[in-house]
N, C-alpha and C. Protein backbone atom coordinates (compact mmCIF):
# COMPACT_ATOMS: atom_id res chain seq x y z
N UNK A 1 0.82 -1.20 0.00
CA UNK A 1 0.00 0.00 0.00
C UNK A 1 0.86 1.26 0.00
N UNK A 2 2.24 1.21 0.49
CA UNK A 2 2.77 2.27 0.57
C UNK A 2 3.46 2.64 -1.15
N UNK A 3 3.79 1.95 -1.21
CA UNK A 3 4.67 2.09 -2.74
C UNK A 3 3.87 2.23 -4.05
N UNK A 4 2.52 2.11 -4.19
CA UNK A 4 1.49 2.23 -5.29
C UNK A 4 0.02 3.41 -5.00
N UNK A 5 -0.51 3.90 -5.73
CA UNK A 5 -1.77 4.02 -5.50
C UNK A 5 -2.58 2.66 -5.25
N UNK A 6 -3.62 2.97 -4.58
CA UNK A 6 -4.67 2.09 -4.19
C UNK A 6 -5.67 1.48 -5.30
N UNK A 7 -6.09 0.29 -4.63
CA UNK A 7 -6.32 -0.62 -5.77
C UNK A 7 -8.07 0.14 -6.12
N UNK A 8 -8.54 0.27 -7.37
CA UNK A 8 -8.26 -0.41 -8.51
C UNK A 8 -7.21 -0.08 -8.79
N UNK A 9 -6.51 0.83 -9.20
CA UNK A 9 -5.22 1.58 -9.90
C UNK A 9 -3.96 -0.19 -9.97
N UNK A 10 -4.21 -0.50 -11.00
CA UNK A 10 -3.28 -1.54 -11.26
C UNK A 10 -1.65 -1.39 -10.83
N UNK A 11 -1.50 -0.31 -10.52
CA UNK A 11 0.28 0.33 -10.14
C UNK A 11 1.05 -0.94 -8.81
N UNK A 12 0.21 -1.27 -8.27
CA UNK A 12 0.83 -2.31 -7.01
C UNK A 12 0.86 -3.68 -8.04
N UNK A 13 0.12 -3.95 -8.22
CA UNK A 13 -0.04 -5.50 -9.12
C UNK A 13 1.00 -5.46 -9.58
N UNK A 14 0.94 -4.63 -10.97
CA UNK A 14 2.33 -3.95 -12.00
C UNK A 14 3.52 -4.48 -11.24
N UNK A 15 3.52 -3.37 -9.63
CA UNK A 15 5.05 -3.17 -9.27
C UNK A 15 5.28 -4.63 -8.64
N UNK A 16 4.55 -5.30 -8.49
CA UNK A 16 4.97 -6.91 -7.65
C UNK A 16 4.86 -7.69 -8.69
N UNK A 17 4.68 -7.59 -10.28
CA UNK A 17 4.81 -8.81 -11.03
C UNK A 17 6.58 -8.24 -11.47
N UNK A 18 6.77 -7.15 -11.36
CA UNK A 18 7.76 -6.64 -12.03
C UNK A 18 9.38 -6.38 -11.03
N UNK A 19 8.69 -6.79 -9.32
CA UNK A 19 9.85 -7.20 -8.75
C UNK A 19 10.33 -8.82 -8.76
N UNK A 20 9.06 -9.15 -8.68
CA UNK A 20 8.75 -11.06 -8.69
C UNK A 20 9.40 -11.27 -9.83
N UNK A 21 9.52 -10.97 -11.32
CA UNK A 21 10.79 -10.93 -12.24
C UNK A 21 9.98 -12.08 -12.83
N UNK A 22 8.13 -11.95 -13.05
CA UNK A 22 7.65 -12.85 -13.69
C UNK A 22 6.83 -12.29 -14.62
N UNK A 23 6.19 -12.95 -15.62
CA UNK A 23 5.33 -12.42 -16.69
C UNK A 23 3.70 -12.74 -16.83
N UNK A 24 3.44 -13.76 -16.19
CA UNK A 24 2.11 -13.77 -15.74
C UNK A 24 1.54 -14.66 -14.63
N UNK A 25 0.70 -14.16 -14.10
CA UNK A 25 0.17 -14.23 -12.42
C UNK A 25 -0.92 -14.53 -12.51
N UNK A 26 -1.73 -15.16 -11.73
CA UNK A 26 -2.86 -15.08 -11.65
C UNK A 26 -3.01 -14.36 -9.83
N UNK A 27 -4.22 -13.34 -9.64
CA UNK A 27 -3.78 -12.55 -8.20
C UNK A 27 -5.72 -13.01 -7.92
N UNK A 28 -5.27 -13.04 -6.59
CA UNK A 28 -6.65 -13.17 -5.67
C UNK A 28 -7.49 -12.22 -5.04
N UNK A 29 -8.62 -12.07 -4.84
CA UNK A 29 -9.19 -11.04 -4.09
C UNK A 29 -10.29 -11.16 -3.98
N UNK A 30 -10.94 -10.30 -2.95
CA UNK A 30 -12.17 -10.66 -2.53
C UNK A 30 -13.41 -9.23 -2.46
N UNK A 31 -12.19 -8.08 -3.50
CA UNK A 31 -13.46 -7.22 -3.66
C UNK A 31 -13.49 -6.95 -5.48
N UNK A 32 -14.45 -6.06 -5.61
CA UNK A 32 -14.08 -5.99 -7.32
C UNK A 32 -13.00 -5.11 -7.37
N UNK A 33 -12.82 -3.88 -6.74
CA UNK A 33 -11.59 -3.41 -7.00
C UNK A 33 -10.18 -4.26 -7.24
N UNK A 34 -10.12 -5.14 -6.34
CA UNK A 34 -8.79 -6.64 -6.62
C UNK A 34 -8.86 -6.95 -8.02
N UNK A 35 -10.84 -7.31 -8.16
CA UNK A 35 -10.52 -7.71 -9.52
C UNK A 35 -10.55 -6.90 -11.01
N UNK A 36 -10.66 -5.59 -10.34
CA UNK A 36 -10.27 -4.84 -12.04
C UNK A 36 -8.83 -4.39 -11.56
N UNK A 37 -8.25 -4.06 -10.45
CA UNK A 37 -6.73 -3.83 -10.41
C UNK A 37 -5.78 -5.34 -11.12
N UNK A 38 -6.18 -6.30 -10.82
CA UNK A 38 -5.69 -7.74 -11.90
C UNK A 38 -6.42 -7.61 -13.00
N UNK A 39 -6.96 -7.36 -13.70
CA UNK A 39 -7.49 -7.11 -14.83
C UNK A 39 -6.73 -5.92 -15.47
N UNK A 40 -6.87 -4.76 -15.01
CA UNK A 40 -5.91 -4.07 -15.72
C UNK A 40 -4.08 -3.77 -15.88
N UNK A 41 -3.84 -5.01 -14.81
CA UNK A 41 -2.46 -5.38 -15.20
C UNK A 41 -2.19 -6.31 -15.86
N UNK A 42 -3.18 -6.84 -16.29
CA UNK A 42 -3.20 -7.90 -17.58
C UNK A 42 -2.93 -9.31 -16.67
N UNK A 43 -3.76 -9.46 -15.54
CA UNK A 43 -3.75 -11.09 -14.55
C UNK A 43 -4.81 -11.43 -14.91
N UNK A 44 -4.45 -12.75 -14.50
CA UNK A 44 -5.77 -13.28 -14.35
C UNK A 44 -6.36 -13.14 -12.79
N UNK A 45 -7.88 -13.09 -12.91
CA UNK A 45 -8.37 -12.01 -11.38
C UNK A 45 -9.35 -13.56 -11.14
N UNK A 46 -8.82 -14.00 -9.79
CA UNK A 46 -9.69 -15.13 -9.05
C UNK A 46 -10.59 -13.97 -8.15
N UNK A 47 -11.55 -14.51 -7.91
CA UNK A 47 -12.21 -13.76 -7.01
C UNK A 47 -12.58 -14.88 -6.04
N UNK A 48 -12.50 -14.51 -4.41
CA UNK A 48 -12.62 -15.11 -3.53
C UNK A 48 -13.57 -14.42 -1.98
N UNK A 49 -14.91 -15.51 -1.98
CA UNK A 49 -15.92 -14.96 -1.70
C UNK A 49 -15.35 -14.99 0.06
N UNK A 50 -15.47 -13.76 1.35
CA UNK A 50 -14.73 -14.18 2.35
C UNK A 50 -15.94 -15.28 3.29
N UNK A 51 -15.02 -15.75 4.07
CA UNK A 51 -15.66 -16.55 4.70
C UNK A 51 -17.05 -15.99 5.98
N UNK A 52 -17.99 -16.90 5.67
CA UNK A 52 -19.50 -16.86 6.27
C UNK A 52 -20.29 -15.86 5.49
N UNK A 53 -19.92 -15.58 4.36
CA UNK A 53 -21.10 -14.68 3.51
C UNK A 53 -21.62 -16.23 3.07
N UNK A 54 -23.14 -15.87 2.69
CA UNK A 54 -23.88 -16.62 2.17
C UNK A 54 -24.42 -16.26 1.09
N UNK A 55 -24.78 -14.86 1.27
CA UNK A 55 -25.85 -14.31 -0.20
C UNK A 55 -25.77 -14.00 -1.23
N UNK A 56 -24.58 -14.42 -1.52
CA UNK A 56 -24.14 -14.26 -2.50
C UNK A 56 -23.69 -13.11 -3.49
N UNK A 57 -23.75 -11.83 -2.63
CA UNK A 57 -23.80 -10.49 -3.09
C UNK A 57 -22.18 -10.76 -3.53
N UNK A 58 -21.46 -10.48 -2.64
CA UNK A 58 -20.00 -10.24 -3.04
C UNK A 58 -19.42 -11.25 -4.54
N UNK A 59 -20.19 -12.52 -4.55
CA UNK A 59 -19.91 -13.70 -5.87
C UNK A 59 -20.48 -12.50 -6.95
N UNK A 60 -21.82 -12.32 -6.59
CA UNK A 60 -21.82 -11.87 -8.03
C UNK A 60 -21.30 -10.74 -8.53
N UNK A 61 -20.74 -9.47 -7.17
CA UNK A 61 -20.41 -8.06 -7.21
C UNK A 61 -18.81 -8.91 -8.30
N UNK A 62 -18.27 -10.02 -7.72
CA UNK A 62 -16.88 -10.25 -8.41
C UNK A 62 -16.97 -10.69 -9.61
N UNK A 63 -18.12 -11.30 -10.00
CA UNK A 63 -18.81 -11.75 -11.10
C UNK A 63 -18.10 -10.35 -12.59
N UNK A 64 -19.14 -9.87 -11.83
CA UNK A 64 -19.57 -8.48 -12.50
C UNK A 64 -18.18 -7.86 -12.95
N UNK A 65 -17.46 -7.82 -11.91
CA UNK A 65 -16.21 -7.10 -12.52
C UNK A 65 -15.21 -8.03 -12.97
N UNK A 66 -15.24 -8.95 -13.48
CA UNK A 66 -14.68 -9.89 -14.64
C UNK A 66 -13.76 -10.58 -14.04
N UNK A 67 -14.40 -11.56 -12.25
CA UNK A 67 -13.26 -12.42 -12.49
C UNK A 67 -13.57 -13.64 -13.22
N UNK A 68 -11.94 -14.24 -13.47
CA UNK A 68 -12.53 -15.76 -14.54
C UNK A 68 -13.13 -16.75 -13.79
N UNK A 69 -12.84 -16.72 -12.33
CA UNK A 69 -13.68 -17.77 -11.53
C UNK A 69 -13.61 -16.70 -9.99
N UNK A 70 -14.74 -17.43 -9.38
CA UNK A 70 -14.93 -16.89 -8.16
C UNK A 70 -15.07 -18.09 -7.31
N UNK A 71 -14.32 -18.06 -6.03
CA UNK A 71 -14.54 -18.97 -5.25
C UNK A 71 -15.04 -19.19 -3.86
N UNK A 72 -15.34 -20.19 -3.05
CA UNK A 72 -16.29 -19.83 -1.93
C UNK A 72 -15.16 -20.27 -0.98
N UNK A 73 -13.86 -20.86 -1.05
CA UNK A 73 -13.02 -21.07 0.16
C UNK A 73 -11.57 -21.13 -0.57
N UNK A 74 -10.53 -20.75 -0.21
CA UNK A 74 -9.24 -21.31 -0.91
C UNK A 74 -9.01 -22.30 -0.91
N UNK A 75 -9.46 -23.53 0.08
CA UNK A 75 -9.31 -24.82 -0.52
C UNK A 75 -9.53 -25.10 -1.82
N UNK A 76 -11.08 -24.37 -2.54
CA UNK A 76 -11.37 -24.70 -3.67
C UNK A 76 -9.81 -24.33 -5.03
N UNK A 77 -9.01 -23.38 -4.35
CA UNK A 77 -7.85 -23.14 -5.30
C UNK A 77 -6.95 -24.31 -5.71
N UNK A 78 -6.96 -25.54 -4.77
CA UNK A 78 -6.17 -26.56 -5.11
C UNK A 78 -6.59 -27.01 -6.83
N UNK A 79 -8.45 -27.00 -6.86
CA UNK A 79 -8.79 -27.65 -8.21
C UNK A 79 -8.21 -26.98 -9.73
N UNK A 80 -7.72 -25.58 -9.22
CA UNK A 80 -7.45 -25.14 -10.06
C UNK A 80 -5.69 -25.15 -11.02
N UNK A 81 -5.46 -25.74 -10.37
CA UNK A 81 -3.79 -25.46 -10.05
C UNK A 81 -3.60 -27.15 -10.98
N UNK A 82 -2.61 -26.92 -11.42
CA UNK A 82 -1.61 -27.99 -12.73
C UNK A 82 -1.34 -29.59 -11.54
């Protein structure tokens, strides 16, 4: 938070794929801002619903702002992974 503007502003994403000395990421988050700040650094944007929501507001709020999957626990991240 100190070294970037605040997210959406893709500038933190940017500056941690570009110390990490990698070319593509996939980054996690659990509001839409997470997921258009990974979106406009060119990630792929998981969205991750936090724990004991039920209603589904926040799935679809992450929906909405284009992540490729949204999930209801990080366990579910194992299915995704090689």
């Amino acid at each position: 938070m100190e070294d970037a503007p605040p997210k959406p502003d893709p500038a933190s994403v940017t500056l941690a794929i570009d110390r990490l000395g990698i070319r593509a990421a996939w980054m996690i988050g659990d509001t839409p801002d997470d997921i258009n700040a990974a979106r406009s650094a060119l990630v792929i944007p998981i969205g991750i619903v936090p724990p004991g929501e039920t209603d589904g507001i926040t799935a679809d709020a992450l929906h909405l702002a284009g992540a490729a999957r949204v999930l209801t626990s990080l366990s579910d991240l194992e299915n995704l992974l090689p």
